[in-house]
Each structure stands twice: as C-alpha cells, then as structure tokens.
C-alpha atoms as a PDB file:
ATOM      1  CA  UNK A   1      14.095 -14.600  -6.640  1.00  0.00           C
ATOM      2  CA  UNK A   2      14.565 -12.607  -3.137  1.00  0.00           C
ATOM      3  CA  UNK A   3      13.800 -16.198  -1.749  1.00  0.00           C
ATOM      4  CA  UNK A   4      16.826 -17.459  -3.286  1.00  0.00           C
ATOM      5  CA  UNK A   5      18.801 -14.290  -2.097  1.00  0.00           C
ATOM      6  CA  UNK A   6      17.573 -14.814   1.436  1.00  0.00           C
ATOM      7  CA  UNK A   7      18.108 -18.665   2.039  1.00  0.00           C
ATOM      8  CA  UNK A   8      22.272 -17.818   0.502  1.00  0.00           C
ATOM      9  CA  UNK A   9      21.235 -19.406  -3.039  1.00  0.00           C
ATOM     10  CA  UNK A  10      21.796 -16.142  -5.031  1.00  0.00           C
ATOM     11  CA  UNK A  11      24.475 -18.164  -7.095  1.00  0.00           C
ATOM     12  CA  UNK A  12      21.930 -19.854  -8.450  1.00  0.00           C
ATOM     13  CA  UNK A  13      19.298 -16.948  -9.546  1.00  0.00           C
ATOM     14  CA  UNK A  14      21.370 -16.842 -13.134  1.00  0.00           C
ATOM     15  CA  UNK A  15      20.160 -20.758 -13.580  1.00  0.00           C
ATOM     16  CA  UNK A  16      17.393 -20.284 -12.595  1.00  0.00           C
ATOM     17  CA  UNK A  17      16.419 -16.776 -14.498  1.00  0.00           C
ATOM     18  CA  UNK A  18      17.652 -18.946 -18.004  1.00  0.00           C
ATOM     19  CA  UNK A  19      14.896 -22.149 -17.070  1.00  0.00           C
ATOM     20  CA  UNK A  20      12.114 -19.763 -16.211  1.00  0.00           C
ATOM     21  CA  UNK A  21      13.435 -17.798 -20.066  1.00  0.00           C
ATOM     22  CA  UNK A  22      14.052 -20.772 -21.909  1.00  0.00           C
ATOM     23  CA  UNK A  23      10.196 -22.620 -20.535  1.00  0.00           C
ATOM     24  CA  UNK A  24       8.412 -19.642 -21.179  1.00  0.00           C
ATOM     25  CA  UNK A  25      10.184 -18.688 -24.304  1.00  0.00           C
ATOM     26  CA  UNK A  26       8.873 -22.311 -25.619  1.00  0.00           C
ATOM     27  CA  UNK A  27       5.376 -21.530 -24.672  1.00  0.00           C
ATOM     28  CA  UNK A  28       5.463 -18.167 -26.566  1.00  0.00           C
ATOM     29  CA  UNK A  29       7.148 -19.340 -29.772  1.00  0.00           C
ATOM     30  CA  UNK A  30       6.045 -22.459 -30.374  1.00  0.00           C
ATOM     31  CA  UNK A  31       2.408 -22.727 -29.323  1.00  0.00           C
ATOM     32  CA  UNK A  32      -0.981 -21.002 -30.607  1.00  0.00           C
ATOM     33  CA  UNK A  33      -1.987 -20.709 -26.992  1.00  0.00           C
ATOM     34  CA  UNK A  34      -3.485 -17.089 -26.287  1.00  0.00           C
ATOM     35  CA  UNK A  35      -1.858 -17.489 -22.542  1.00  0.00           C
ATOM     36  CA  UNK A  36       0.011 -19.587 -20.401  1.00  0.00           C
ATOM     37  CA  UNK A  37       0.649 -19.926 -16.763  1.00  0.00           C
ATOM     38  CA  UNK A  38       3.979 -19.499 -15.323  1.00  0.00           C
ATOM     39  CA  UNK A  39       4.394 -21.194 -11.521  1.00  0.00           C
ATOM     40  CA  UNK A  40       7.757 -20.955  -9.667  1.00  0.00           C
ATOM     41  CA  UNK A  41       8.042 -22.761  -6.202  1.00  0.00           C
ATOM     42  CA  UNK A  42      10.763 -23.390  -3.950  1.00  0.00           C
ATOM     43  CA  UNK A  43      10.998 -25.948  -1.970  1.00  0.00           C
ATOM     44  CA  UNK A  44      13.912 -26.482   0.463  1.00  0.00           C
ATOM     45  CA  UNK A  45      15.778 -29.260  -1.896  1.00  0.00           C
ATOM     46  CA  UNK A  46      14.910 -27.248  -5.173  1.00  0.00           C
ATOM     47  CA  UNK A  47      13.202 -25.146  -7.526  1.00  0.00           C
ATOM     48  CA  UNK A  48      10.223 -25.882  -9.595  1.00  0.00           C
ATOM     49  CA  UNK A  49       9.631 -23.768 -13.005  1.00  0.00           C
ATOM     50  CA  UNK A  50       6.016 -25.320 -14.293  1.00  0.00           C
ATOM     51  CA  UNK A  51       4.866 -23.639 -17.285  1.00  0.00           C
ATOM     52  CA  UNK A  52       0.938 -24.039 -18.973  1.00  0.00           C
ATOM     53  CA  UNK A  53      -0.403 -23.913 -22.099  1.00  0.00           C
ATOM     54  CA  UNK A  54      -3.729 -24.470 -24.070  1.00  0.00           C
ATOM     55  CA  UNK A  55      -1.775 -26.476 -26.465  1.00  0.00           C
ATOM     56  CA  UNK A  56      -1.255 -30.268 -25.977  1.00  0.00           C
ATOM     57  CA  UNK A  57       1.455 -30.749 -28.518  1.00  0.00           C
ATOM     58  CA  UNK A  58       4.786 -31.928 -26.592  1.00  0.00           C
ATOM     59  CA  UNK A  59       7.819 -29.831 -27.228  1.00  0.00           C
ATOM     60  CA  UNK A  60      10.211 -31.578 -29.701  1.00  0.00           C
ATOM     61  CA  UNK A  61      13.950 -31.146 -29.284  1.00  0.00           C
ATOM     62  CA  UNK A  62      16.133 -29.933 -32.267  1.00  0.00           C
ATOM     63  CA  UNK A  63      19.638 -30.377 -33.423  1.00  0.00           C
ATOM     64  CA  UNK A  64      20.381 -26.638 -34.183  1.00  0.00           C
ATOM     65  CA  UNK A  65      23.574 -26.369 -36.465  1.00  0.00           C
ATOM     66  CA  UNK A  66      25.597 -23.474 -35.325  1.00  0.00           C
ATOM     67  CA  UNK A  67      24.060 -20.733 -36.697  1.00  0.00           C
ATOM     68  CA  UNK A  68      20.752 -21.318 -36.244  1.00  0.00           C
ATOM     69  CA  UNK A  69      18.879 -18.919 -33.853  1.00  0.00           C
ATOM     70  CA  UNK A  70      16.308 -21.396 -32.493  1.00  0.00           C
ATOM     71  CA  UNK A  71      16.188 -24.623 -30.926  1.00  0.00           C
ATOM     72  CA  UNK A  72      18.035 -24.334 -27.997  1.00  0.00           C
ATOM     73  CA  UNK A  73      15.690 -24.419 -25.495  1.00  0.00           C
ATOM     74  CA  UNK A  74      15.741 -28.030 -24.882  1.00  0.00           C
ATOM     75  CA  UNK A  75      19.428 -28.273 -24.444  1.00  0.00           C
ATOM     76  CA  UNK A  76      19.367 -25.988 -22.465  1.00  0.00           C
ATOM     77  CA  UNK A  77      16.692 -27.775 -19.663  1.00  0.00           C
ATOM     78  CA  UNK A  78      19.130 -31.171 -20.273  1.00  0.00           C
ATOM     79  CA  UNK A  79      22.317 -29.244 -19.342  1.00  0.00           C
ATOM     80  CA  UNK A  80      21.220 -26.862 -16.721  1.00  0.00           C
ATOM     81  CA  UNK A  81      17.878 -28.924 -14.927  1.00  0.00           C
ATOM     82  CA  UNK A  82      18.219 -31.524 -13.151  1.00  0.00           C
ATOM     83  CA  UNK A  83      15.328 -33.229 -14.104  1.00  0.00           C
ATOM     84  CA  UNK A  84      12.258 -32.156 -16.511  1.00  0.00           C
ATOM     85  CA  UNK A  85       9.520 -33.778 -18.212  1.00  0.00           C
ATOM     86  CA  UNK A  86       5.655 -32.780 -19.793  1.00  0.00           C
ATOM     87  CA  UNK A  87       2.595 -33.415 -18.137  1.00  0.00           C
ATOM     88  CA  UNK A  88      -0.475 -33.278 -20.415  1.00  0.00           C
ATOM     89  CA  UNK A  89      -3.592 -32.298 -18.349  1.00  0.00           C
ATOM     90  CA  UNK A  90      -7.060 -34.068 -17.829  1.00  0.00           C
ATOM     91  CA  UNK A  91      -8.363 -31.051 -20.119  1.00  0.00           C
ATOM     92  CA  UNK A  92      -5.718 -32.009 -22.863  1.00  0.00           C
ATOM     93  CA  UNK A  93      -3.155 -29.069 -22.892  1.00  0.00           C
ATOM     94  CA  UNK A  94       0.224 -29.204 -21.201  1.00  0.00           C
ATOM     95  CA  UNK A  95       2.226 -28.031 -18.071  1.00  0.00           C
ATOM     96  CA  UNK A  96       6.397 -28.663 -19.126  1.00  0.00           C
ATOM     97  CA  UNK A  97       8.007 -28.390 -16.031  1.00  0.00           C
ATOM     98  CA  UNK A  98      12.036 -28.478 -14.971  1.00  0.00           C
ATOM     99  CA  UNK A  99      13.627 -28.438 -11.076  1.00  0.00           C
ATOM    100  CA  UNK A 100      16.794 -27.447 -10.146  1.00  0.00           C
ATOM    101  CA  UNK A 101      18.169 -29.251  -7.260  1.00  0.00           C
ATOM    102  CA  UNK A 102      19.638 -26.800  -4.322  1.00  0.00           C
ATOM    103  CA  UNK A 103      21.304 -28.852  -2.349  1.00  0.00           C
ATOM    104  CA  UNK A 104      24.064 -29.734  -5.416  1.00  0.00           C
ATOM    105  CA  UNK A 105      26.922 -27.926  -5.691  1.00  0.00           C
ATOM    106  CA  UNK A 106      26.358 -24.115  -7.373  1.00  0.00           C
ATOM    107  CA  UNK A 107      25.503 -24.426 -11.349  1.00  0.00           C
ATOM    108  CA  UNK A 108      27.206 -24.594 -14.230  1.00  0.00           C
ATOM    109  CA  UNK A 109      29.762 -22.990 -15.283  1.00  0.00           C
ATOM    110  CA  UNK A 110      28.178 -19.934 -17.744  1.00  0.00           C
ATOM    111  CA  UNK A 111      29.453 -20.040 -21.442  1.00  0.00           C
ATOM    112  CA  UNK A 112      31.974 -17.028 -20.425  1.00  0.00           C
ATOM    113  CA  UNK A 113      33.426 -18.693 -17.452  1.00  0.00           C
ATOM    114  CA  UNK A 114      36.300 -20.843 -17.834  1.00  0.00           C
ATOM    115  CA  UNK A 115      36.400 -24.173 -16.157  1.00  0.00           C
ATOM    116  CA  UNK A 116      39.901 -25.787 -14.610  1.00  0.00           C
ATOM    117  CA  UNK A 117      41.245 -28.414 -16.553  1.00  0.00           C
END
C-alpha cells in the first residue's frame, strides 16, 4: 500500500483495500481450506490481488436480494476490477485473481459519493 502512496496512486488504495477484502473474504467463507495464500503485486500498469486455496471448487456468483448479507463479493470484482478470472492449479485447488488497471482514470465513485449527472 506505501507503493501506491509513493508512485501518487493513493486514490486508489480504497479500491484496492475492498479487492484484497472481498478475494480473501471468499476464501474464508466459502471454502474448507485450512489456509490460503494472499499475493499482491504491482506492476507499473496495475495491481494484481491473487488469492490460494486448497479448495478447487470455482466461486459461484449470486443474485443477493437487498437484504441479504452475503453474496456480494462477485459484484463487487465485476464493478470495481478490471479484469478477473480463476485459475485451478496442476495440484487441483485454485488461485482467483483480479487487477486493477493504474493507468485508467481514479476508481469508482464509492457508494457515498455522488456522481454529476
């Protein structure tokens, strides 16, 4: 995160804090994996949030109605990554990973912030 700070991108630590939560948050949740790897790497175009598990089920996304306290997490990486995908391993478990390109204009707007019509 300093790395952000340092190169002028700390506009987009909030973005990037909410992938690294929302990835990791998945891997917690939803599998029986006793651990899980968390990787973060910047390059100079983007940022790359690659999380691990022992499990090789694939993450499925939900509809969540709007009280429902789950099932987010999904629509959140399609509004707020700009790409993101699951890679299952030679060993049969699964890294999800999402990037954030840098070089875009800064994030999205949060839910609090108002947008010009």
């Amino acid at each position: 995160m300093q790395t952000l700070r340092r190169s002028g991108l700390a506009h987009r630590l909030h973005d990037v804090r909410l992938l690294v939560s929302e990835v990791v948050t998945n891997a917690v949740q939803h599998t029986r994996s006793p651990s899980f790897t968390v990787t973060v790497r910047m390059t100079h175009n983007e940022v790359i949030v690659a999380v691990g598990d022992a499990s090789p089920e694939v993450p499925l996304r939900h509809r969540p109605q709007t009280g429902d306290e789950h099932g987010r997490g999904l629509v959140l990486l399609d509004l707020l990554a700009d790409a993101w995908g699951v890679d299952i391993t030679d060993h049969g478990t699964k890294v999800v990973w999402c990037c954030l390109n840098l070089t875009t204009a800064a994030g999205h707007p949060s839910p609090t912030q108002e947008t010009a019509p």
